[in-house]
N, C-alpha and C. Protein backbone atom coordinates (compact mmCIF):
# COMPACT_ATOMS: atom_id res chain seq x y z
N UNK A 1 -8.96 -7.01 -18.42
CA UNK A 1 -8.20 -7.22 -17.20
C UNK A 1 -7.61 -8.62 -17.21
N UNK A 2 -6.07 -8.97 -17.13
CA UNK A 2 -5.79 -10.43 -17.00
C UNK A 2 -5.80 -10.66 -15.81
N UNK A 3 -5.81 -12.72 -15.56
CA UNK A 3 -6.84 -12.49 -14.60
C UNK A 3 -4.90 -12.72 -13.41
N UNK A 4 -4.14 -11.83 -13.88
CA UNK A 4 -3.09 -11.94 -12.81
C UNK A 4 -3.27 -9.89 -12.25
N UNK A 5 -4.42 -9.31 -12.95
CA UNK A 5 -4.59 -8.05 -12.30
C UNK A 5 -5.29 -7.87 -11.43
N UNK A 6 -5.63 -7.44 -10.36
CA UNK A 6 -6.62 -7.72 -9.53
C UNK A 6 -7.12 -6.14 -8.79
N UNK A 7 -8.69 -5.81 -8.44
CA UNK A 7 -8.72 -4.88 -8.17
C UNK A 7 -8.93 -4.31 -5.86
N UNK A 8 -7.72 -4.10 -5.92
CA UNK A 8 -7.76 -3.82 -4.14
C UNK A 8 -8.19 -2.38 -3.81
N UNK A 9 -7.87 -2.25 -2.51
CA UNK A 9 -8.78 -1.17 -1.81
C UNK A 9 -7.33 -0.67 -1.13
N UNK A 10 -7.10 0.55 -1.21
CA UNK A 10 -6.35 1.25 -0.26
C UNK A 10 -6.95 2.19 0.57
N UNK A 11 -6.42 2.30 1.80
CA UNK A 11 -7.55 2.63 3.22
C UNK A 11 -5.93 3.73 3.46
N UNK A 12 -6.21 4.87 3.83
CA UNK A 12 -4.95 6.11 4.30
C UNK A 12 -5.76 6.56 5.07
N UNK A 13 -5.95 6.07 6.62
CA UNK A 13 -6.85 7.16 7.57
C UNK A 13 -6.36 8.85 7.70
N UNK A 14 -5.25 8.50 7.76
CA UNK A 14 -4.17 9.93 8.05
C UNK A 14 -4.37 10.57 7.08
N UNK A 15 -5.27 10.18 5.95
CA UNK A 15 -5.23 11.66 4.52
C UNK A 15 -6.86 11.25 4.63
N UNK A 16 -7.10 10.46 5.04
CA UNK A 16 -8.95 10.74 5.29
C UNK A 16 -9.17 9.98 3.42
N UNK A 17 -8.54 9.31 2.78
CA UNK A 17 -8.70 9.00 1.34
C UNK A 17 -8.30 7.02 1.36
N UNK A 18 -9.55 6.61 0.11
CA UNK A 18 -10.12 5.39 -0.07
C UNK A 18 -9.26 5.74 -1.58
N UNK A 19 -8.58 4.66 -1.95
CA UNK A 19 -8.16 4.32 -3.79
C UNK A 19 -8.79 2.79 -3.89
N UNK A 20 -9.28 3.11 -5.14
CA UNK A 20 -9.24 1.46 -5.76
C UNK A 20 -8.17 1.65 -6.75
N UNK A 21 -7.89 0.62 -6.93
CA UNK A 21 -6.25 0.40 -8.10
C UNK A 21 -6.53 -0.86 -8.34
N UNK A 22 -5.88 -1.34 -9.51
CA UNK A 22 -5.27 -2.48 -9.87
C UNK A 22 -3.90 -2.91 -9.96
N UNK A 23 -3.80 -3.92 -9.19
CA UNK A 23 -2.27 -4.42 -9.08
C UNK A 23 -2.50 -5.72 -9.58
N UNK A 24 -0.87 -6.04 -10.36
CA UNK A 24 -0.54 -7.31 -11.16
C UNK A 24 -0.35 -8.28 -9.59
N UNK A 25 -0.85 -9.36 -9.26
CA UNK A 25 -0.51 -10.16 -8.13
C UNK A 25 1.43 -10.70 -7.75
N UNK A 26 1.50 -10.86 -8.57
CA UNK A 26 3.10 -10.85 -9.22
C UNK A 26 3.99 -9.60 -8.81
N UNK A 27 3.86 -8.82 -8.92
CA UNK A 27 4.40 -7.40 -8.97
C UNK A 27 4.60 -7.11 -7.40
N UNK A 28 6.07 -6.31 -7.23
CA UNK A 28 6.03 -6.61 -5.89
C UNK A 28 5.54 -5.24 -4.56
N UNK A 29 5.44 -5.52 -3.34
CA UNK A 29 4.65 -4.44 -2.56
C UNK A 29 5.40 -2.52 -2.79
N UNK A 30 6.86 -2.76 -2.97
CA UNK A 30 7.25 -1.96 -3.12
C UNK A 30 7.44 -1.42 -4.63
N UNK A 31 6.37 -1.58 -5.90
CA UNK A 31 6.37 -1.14 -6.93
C UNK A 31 4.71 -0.65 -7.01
N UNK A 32 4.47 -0.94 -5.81
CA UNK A 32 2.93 0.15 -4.91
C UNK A 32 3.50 1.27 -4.40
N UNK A 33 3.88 0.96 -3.43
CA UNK A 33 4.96 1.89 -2.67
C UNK A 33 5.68 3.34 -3.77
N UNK A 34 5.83 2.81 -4.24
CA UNK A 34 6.94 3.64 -5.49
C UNK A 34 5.55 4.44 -6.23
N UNK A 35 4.37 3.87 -6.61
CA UNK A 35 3.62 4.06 -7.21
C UNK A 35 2.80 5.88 -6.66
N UNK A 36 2.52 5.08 -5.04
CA UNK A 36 1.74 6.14 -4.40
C UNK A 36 2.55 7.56 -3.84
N UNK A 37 3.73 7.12 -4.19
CA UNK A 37 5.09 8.35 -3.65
C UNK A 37 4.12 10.05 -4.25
N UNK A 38 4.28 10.16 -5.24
CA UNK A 38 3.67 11.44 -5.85
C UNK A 38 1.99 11.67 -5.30
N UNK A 39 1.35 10.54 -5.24
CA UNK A 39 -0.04 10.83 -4.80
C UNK A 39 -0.39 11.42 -3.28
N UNK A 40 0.64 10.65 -2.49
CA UNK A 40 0.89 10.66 -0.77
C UNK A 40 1.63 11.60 -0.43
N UNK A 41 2.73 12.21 -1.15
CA UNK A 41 3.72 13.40 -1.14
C UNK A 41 4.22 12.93 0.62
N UNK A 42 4.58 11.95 0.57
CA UNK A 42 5.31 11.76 2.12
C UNK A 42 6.78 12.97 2.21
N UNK A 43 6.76 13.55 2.98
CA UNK A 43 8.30 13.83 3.16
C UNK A 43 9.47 13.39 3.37
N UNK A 44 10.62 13.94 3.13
CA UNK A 44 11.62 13.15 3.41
C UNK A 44 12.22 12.57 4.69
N UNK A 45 11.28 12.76 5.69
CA UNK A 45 11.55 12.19 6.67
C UNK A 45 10.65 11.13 6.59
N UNK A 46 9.93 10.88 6.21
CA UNK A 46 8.69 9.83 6.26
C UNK A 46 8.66 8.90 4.99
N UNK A 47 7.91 7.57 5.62
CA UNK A 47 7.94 6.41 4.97
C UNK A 47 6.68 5.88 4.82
N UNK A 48 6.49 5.38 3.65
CA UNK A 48 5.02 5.06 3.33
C UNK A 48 5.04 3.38 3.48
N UNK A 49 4.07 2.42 4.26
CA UNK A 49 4.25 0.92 5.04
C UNK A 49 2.94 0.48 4.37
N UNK A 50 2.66 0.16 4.11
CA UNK A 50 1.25 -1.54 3.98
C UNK A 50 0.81 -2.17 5.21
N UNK A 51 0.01 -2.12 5.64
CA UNK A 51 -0.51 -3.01 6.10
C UNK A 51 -1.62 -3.87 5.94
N UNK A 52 -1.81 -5.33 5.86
CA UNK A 52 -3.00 -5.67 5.25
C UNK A 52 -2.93 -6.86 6.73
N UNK A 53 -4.45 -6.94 7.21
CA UNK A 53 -4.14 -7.90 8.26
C UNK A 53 -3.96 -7.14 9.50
N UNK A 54 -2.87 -7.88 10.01
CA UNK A 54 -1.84 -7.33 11.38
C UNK A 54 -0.30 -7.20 10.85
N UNK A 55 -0.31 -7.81 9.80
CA UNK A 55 1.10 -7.71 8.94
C UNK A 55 1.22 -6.72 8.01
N UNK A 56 2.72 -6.06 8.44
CA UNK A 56 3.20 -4.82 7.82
C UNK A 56 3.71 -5.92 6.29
N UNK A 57 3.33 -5.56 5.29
CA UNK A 57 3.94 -5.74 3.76
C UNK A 57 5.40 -5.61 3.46
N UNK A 58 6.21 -6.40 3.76
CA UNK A 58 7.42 -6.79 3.27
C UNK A 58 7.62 -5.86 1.81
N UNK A 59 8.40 -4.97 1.49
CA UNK A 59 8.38 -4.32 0.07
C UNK A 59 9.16 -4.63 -0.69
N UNK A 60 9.86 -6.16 -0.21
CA UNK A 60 10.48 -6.94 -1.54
C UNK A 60 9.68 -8.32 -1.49
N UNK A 61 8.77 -8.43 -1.16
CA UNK A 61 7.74 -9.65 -1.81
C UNK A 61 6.40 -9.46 -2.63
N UNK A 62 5.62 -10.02 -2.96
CA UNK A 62 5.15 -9.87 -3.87
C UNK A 62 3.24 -9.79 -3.65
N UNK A 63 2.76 -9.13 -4.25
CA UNK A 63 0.92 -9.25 -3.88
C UNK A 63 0.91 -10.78 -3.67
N UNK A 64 0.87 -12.29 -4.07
CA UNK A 64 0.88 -13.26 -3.85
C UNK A 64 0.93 -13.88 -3.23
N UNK A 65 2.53 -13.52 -2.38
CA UNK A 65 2.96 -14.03 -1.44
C UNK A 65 2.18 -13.75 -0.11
N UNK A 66 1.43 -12.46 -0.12
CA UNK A 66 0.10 -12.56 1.17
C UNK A 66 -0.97 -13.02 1.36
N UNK A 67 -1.25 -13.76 -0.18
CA UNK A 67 -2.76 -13.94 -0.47
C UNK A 67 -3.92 -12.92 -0.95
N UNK A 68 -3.17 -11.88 -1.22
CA UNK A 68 -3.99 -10.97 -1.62
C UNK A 68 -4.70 -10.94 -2.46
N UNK A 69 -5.99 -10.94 -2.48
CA UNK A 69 -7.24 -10.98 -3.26
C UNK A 69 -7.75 -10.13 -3.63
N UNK A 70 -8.86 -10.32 -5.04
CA UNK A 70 -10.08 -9.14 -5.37
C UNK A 70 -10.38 -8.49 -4.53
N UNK A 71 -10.42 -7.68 -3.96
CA UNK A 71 -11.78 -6.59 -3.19
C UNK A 71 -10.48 -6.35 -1.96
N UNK A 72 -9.46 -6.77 -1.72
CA UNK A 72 -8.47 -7.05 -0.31
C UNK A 72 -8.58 -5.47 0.10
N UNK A 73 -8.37 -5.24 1.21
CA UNK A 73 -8.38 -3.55 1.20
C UNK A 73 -6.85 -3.58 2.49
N UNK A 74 -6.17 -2.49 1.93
CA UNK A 74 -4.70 -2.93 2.31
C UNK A 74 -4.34 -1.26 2.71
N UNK A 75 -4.22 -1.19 4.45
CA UNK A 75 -4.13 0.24 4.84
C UNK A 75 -2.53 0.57 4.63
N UNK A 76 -2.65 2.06 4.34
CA UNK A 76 -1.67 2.57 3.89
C UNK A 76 -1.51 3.89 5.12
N UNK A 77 -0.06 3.33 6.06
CA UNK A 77 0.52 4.36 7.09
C UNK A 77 1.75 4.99 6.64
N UNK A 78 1.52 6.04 6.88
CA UNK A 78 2.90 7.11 6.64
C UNK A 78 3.52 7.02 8.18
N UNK A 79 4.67 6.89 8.39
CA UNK A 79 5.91 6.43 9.43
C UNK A 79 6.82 7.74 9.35
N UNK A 80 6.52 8.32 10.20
CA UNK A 80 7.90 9.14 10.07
C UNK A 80 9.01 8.98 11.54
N UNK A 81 10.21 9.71 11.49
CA UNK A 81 11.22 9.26 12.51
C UNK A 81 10.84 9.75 13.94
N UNK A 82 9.87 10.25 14.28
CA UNK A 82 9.14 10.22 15.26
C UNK A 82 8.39 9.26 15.89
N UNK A 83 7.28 9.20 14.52
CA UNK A 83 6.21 7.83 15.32
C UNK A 83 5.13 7.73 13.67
N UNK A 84 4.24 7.85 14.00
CA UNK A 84 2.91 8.27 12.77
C UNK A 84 2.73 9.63 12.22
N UNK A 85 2.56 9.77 11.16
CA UNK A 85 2.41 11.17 10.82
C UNK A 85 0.92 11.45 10.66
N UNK A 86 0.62 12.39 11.35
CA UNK A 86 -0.55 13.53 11.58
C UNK A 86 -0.90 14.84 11.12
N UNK A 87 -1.89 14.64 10.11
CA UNK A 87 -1.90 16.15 8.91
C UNK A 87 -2.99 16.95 9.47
């Protein structure tokens, strides 16, 4: 593992599912985003967001730029043009 990989926690209450992954710190929120598309199967009305904190994840900045750390656990909401999506 170099030490610019780091291992986080993704939290999806709405699918009831915990991931651990490794992300490059460097690499930016929306090459997560892009990542979990096939795993999350959002529809095309719906949008997959970050949140780590109280702050929604910017998906052109970078793991770094939040401070994101080893063990960080970073919830993952599906948005659709309604409101939240509910399975």
């Amino acid at each position: 593992m170099s030490i610019k990989e780091i291992p986080i926690i993704l939290v999806c209450k709405q699918k009831e599912k915990t991931y651990n992954v490794q992300v490059n710190i460097e690499s930016s929120i929306e090459d997560l985003i892009i990542e979990l598309h096939p795993l999350l199967q959002p529809g095309n009305q719906q949008q997959i967001v970050l949140h780590f904190g109280n702050m929604i994840l910017n998906s052109k900045k970078q793991f770094k730029d939040y401070n994101i750390v080893k063990g960080s656990i970073i919830d993952i909401i599906i948005y659709t043009h309604g409101g939240i999506f509910l399975n």
